[in-house]
C-alpha atoms as a PDB file:
ATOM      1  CA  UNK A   1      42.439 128.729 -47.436  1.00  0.00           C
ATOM      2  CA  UNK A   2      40.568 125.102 -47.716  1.00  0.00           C
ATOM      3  CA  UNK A   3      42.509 122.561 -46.308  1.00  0.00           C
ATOM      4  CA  UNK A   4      42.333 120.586 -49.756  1.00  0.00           C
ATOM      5  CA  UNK A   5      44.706 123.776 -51.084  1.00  0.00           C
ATOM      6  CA  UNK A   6      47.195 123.372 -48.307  1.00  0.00           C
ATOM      7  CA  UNK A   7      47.738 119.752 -49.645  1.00  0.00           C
ATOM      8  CA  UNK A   8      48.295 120.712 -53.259  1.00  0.00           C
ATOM      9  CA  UNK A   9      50.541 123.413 -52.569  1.00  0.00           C
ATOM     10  CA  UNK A  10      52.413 120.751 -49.803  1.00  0.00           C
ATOM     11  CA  UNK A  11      52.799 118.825 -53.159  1.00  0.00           C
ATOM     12  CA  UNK A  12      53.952 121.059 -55.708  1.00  0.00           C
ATOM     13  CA  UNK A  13      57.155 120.907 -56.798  1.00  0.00           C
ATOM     14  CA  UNK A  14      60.191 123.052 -59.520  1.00  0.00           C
ATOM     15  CA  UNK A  15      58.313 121.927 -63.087  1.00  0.00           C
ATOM     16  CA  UNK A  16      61.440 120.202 -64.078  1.00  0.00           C
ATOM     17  CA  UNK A  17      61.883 118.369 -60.393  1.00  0.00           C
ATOM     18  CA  UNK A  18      60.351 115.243 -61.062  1.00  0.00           C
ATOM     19  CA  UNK A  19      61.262 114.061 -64.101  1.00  0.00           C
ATOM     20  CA  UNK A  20      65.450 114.457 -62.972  1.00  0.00           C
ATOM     21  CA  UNK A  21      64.771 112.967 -60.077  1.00  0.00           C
ATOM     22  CA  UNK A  22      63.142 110.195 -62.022  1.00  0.00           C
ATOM     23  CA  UNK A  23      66.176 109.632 -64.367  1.00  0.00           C
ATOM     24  CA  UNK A  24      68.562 110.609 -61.917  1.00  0.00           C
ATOM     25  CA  UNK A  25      67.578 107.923 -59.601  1.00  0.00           C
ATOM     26  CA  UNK A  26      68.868 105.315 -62.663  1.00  0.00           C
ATOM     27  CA  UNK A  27      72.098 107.196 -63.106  1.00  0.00           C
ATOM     28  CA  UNK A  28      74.445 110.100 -62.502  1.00  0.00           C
ATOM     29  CA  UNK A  29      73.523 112.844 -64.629  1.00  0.00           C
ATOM     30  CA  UNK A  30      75.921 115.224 -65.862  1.00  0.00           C
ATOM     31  CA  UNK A  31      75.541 119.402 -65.473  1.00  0.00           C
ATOM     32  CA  UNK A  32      75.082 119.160 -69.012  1.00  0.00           C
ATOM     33  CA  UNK A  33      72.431 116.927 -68.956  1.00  0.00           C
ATOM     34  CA  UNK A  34      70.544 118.451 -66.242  1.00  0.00           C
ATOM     35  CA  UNK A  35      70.570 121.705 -68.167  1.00  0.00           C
ATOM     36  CA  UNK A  36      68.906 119.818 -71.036  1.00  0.00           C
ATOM     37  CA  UNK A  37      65.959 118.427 -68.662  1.00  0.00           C
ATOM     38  CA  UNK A  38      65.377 121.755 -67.467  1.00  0.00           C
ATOM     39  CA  UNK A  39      65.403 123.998 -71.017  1.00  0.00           C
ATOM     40  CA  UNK A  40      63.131 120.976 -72.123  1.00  0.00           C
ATOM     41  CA  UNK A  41      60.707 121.033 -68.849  1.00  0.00           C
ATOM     42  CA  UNK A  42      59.982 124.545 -69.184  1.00  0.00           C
ATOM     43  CA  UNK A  43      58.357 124.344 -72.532  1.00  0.00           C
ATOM     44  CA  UNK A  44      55.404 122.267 -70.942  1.00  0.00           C
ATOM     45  CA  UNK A  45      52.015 122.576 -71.551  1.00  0.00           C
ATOM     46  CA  UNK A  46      48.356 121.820 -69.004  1.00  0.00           C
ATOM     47  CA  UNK A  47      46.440 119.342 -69.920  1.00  0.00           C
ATOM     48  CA  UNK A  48      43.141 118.940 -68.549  1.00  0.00           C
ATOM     49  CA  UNK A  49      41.868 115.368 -66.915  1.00  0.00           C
ATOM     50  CA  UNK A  50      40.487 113.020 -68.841  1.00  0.00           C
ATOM     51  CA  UNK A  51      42.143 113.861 -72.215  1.00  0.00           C
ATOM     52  CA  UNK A  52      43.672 111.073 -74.793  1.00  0.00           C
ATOM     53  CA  UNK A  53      47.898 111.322 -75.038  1.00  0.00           C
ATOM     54  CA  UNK A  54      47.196 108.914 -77.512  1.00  0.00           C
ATOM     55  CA  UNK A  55      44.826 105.850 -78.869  1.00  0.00           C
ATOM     56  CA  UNK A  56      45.862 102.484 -79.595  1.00  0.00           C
ATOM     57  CA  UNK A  57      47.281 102.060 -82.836  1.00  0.00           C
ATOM     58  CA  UNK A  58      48.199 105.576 -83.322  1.00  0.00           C
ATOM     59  CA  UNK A  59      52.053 106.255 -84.459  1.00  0.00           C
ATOM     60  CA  UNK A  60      53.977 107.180 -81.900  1.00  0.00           C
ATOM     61  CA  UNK A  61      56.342 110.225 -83.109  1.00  0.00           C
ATOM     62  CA  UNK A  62      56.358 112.641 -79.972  1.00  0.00           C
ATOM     63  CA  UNK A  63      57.866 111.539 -76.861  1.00  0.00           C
ATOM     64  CA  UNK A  64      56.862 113.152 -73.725  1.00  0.00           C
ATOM     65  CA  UNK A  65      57.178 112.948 -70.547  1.00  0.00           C
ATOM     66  CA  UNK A  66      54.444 113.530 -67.568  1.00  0.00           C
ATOM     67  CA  UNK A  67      55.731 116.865 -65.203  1.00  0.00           C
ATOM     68  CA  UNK A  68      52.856 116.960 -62.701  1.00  0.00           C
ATOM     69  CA  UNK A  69      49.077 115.172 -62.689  1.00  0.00           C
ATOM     70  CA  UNK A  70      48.715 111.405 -63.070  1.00  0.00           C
ATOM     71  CA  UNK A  71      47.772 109.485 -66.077  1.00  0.00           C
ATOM     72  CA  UNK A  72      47.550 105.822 -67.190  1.00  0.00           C
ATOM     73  CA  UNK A  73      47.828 103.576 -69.866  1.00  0.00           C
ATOM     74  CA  UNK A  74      44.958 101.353 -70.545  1.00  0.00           C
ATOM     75  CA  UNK A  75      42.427  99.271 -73.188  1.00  0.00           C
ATOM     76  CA  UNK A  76      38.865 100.163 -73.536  1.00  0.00           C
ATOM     77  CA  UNK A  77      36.580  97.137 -74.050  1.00  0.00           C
ATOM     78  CA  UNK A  78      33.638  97.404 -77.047  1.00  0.00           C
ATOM     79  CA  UNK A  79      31.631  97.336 -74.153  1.00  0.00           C
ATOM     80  CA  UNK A  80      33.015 100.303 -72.096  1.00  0.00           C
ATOM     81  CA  UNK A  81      34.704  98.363 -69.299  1.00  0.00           C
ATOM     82  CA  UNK A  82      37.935  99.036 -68.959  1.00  0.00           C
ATOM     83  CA  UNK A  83      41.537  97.433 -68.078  1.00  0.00           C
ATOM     84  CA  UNK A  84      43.841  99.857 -66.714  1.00  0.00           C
ATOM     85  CA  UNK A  85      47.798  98.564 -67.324  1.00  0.00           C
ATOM     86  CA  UNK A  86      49.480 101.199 -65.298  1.00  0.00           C
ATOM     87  CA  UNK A  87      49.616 104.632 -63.330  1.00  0.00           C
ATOM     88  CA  UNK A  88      51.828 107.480 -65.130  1.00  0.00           C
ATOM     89  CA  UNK A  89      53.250 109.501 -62.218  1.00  0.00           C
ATOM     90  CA  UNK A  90      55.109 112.665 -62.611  1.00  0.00           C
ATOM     91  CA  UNK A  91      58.660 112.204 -64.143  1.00  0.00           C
ATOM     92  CA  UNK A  92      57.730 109.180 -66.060  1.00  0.00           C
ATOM     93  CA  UNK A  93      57.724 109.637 -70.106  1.00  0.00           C
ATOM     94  CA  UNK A  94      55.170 107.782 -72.862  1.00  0.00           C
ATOM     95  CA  UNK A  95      54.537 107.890 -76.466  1.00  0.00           C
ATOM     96  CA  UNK A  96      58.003 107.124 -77.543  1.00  0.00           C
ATOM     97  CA  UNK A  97      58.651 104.406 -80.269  1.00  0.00           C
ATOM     98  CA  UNK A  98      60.170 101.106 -79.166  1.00  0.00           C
ATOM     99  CA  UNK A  99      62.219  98.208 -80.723  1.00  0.00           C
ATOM    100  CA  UNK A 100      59.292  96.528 -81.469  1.00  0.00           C
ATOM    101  CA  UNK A 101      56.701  98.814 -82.285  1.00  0.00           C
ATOM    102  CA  UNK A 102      56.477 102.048 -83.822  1.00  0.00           C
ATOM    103  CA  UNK A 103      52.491 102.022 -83.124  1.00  0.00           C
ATOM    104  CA  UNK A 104      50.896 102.678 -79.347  1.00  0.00           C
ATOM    105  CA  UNK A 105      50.043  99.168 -78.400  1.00  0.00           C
ATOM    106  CA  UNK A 106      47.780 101.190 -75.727  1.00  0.00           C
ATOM    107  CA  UNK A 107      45.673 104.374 -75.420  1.00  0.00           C
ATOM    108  CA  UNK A 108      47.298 107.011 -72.736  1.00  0.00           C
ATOM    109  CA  UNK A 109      44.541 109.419 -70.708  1.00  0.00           C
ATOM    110  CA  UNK A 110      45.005 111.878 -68.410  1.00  0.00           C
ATOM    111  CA  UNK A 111      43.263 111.148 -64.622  1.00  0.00           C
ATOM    112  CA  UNK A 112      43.994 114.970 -63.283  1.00  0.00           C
ATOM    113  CA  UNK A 113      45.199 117.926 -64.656  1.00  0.00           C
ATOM    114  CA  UNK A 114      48.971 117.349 -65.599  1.00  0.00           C
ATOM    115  CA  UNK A 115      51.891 119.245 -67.075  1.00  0.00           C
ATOM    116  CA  UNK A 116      53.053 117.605 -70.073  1.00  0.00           C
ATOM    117  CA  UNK A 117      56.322 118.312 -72.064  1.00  0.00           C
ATOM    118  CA  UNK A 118      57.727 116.997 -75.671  1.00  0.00           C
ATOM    119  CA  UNK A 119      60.877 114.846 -74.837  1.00  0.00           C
ATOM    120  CA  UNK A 120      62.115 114.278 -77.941  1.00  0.00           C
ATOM    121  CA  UNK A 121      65.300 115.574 -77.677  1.00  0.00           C
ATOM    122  CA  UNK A 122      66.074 113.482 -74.614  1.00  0.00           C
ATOM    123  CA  UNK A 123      64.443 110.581 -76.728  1.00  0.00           C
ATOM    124  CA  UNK A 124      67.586 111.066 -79.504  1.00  0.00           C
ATOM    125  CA  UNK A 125      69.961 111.633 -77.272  1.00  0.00           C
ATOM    126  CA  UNK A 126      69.417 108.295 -74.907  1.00  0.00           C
ATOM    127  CA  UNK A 127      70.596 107.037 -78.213  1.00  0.00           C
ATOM    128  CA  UNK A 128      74.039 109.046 -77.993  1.00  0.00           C
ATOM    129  CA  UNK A 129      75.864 107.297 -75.313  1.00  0.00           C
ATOM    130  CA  UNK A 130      79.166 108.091 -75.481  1.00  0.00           C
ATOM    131  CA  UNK A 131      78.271 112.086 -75.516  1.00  0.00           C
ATOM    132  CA  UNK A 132      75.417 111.783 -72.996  1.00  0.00           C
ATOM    133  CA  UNK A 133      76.348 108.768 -70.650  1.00  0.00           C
ATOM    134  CA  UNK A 134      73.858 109.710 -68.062  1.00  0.00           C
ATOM    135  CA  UNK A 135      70.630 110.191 -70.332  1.00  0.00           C
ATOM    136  CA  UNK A 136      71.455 106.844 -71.828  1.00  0.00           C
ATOM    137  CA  UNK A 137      72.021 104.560 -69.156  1.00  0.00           C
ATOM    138  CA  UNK A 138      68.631 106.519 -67.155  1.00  0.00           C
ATOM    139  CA  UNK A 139      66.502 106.085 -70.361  1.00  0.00           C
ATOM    140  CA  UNK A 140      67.280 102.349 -70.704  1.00  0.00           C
ATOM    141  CA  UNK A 141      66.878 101.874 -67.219  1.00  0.00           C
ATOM    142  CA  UNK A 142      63.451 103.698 -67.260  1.00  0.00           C
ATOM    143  CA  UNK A 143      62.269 101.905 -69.713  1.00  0.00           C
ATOM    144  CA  UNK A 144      63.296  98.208 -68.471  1.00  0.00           C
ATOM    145  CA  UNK A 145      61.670  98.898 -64.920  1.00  0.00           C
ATOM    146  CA  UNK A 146      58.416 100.051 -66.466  1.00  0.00           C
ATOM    147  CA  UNK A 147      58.502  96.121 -68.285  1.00  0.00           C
ATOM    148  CA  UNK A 148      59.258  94.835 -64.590  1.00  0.00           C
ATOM    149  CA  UNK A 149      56.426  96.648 -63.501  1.00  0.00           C
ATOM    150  CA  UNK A 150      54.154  94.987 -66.203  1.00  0.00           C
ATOM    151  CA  UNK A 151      54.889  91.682 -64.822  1.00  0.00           C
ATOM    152  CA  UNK A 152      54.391  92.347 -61.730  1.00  0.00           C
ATOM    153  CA  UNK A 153      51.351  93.687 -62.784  1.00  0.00           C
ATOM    154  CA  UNK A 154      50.370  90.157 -64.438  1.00  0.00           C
ATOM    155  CA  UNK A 155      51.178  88.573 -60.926  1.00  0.00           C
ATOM    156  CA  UNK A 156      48.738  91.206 -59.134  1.00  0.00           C
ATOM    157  CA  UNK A 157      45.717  90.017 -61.266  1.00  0.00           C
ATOM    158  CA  UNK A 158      46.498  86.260 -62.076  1.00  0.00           C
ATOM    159  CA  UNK A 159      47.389  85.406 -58.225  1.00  0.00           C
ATOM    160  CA  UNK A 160      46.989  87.529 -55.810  1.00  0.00           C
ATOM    161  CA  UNK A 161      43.909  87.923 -53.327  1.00  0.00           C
ATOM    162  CA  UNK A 162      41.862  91.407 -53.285  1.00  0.00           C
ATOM    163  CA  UNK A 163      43.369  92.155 -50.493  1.00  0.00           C
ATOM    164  CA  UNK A 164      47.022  91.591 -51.615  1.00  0.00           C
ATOM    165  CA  UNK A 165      46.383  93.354 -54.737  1.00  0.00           C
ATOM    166  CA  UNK A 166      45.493  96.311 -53.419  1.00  0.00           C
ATOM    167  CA  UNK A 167      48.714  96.344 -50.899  1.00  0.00           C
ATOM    168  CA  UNK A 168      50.635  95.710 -53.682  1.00  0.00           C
ATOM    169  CA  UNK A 169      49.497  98.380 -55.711  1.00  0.00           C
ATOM    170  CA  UNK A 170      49.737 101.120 -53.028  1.00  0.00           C
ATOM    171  CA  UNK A 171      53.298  99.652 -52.209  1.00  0.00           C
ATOM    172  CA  UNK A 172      54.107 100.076 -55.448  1.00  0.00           C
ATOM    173  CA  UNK A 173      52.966 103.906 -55.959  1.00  0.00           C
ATOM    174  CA  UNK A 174      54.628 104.782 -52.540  1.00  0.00           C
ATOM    175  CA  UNK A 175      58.136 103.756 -53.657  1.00  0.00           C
ATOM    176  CA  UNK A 176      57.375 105.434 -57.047  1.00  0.00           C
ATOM    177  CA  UNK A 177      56.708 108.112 -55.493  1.00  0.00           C
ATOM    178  CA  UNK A 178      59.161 108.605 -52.617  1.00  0.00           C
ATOM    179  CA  UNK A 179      61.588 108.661 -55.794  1.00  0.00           C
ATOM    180  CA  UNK A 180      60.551 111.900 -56.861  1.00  0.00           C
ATOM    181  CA  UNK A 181      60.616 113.411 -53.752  1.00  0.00           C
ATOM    182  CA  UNK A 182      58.024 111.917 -51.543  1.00  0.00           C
ATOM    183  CA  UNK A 183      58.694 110.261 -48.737  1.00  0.00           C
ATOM    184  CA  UNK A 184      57.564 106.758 -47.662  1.00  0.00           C
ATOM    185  CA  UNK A 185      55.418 107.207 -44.138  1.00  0.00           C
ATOM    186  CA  UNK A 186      54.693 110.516 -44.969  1.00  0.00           C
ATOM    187  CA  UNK A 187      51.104 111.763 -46.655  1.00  0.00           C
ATOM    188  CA  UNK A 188      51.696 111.643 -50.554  1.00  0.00           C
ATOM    189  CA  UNK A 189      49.673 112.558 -53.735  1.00  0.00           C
ATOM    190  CA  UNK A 190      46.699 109.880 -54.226  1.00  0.00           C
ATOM    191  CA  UNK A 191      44.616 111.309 -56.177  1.00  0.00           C
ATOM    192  CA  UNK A 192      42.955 107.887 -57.606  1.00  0.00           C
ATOM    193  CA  UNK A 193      39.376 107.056 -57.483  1.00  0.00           C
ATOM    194  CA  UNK A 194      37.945 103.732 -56.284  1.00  0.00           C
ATOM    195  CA  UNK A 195      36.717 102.677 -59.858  1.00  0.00           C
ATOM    196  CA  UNK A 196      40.433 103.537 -61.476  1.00  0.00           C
ATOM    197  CA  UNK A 197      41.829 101.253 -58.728  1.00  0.00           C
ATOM    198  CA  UNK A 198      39.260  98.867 -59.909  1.00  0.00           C
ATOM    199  CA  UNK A 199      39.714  99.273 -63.096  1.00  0.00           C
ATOM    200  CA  UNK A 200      43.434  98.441 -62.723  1.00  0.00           C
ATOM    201  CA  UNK A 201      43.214  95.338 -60.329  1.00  0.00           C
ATOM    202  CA  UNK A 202      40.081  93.582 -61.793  1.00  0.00           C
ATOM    203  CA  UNK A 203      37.832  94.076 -58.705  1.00  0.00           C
ATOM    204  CA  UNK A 204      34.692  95.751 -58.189  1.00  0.00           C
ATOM    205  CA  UNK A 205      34.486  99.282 -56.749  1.00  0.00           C
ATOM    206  CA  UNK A 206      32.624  97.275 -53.790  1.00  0.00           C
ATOM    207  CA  UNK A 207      35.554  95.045 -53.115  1.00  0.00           C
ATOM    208  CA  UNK A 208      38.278  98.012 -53.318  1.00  0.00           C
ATOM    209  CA  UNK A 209      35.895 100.102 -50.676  1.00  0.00           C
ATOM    210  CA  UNK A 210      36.022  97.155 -48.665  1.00  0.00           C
ATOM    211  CA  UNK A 211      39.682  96.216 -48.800  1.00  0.00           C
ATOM    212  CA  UNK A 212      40.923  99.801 -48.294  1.00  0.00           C
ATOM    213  CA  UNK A 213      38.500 100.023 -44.822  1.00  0.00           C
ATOM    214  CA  UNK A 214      39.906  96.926 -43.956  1.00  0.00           C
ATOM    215  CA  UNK A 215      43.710  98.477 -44.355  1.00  0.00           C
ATOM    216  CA  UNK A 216      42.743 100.812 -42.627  1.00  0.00           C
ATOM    217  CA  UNK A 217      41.378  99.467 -39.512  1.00  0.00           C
ATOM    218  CA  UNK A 218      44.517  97.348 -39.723  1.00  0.00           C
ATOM    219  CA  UNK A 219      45.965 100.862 -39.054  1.00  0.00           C
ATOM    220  CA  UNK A 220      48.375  99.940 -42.428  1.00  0.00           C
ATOM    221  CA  UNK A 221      47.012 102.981 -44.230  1.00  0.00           C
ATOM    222  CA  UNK A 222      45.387 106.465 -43.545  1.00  0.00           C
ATOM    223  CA  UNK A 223      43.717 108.158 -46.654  1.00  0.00           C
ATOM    224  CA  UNK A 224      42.835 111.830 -46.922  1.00  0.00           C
ATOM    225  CA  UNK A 225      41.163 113.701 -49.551  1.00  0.00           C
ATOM    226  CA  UNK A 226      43.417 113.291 -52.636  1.00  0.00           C
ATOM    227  CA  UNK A 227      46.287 111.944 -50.180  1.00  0.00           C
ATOM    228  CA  UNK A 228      47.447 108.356 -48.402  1.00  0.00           C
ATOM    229  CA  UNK A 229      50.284 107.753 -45.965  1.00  0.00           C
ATOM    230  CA  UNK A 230      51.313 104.323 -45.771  1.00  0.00           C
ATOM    231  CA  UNK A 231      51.930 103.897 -41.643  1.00  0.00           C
ATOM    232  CA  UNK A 232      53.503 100.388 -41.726  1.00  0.00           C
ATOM    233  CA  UNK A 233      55.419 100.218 -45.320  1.00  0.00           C
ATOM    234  CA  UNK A 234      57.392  96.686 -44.442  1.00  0.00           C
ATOM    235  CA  UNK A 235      53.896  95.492 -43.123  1.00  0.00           C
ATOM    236  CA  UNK A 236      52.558  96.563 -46.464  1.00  0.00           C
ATOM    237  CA  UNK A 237      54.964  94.979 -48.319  1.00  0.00           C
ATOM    238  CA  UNK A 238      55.258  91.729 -46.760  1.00  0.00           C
ATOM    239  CA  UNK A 239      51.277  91.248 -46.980  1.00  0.00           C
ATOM    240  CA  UNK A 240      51.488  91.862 -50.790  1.00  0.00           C
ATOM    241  CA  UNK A 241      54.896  90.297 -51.017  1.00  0.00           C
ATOM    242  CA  UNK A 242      56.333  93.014 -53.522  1.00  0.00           C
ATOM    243  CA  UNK A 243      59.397  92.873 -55.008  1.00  0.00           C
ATOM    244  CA  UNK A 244      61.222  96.322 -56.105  1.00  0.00           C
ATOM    245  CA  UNK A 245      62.682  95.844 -59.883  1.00  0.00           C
ATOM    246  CA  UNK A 246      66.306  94.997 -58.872  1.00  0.00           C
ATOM    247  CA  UNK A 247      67.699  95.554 -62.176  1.00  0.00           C
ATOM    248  CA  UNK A 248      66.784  98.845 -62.636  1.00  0.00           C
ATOM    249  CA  UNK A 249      68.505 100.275 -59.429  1.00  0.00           C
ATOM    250  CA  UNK A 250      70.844 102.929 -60.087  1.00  0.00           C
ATOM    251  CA  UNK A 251      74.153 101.737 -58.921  1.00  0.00           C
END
């Protein structure tokens, strides 16, 4: 057994796992509402990498929600260069209509394999407080913090160094991730490439190579194939001074 199996297995988790523990960490859910995340996880379906959720200016009508695999949301240039918003990480949903808009003001793709169910339901019945308190205040929630990210986002690329960008970003995914499961210090899922980094912070593959060596000699990070452990996280966080979405927080 390759050692590249090990590590994917290490990572696998119940299909419906990540996406409570994604909404539960907004707000108490209810047995009932539990139930409903796991009936609705377990009609998923694989997708392979590199496939379109959706295109920009497509109507959103099927909300869904990302069970395992990593996408992103991001705008394609006429030329082919690209400008990556943000990461999709297991338990975080997409496609679904807002206030605003009922049109994707994005495309979605796929950057691994993933496990992708319809969240519909959930969708209506965030909208059905007083029967479904939990779903409600956790959708909201969800929804607000992926905004804060956005603008944090707009900070990483309008004033922040190479080198702070990159901290911030990997900050960033390992407190996303420790919320569904994975701890902070401890080797978690990675599976970016160079050029998506790149493609998110507005640097040259070059200049991410060179940053993440120079993490690492700082003996900040350790990478592994498909896998990162961040070894000083407050270290981390002070260099990219990075601010967890207080609002958010599930009180």
């Amino acid at each position: 057994m390759t050692a590249d199996l090990v590590r994917s297995r290490k990572f696998d988790r119940k299909p419906y796992e990540a996406l409570w523990r994604h909404l539960a960490s907004f707000a108490p859910l209810s047995d009932q509402e539990m139930s409903i995340i796991r009936q609705t996880s377990a009609a998923a379906s694989d997708v392979a990498a590199g496939v379109e959720l959706y295109v920009e200016g497509q109507a959103l009508s099927k909300p869904a929600a990302l069970l395992s695999g990593w996408a992103c949301r991001l705008r394609v240039l006429a030329d082919g260069r690209r400008q990556i918003f943000d990461f999709l990480l297991p338990g975080d949903t997409f496609g679904h209509c807002t206030a605003l808009s009922t049109v994707a003001s994005t495309s979605a793709l796929t950057l691994t394999p993933a496990r992708i169910a319809s969240v519909g339901c959930l969708f209506e019945m965030s909208g059905e407080p007083k029967r479904f308190p939990g779903l409600a205040r956790a959708w909201a929630a969800a929804q607000a913090r992926q905004d804060a990210f956005l603008l944090n986002h707009v900070v990483r690329l309008g004033r922040q160094t190479a080198y702070e960008r990159v901290a911030h970003l990997l900050v960033e995914l390992s407190h996303r991730l420790d919320e569904i499961g994975f701890e902070v210090g401890a080797f978690v899922p990675m599976p970016l490439t160079q050029e998506m980094m790149a493609d998110a912070l507005g640097l040259s593959v070059v200049h991410v190579n060179r940053t993440l060596k120079q993490l690492r000699r700082e003996r900040l990070i350790e990478m592994r194939a498909a896998s990162m452990r961040v070894i000083k996280p407050e270290a981390l966080a002070a260099i990219a001074d990075f601010r967890w979405p207080q609002a958010a927080r599930s009180s």
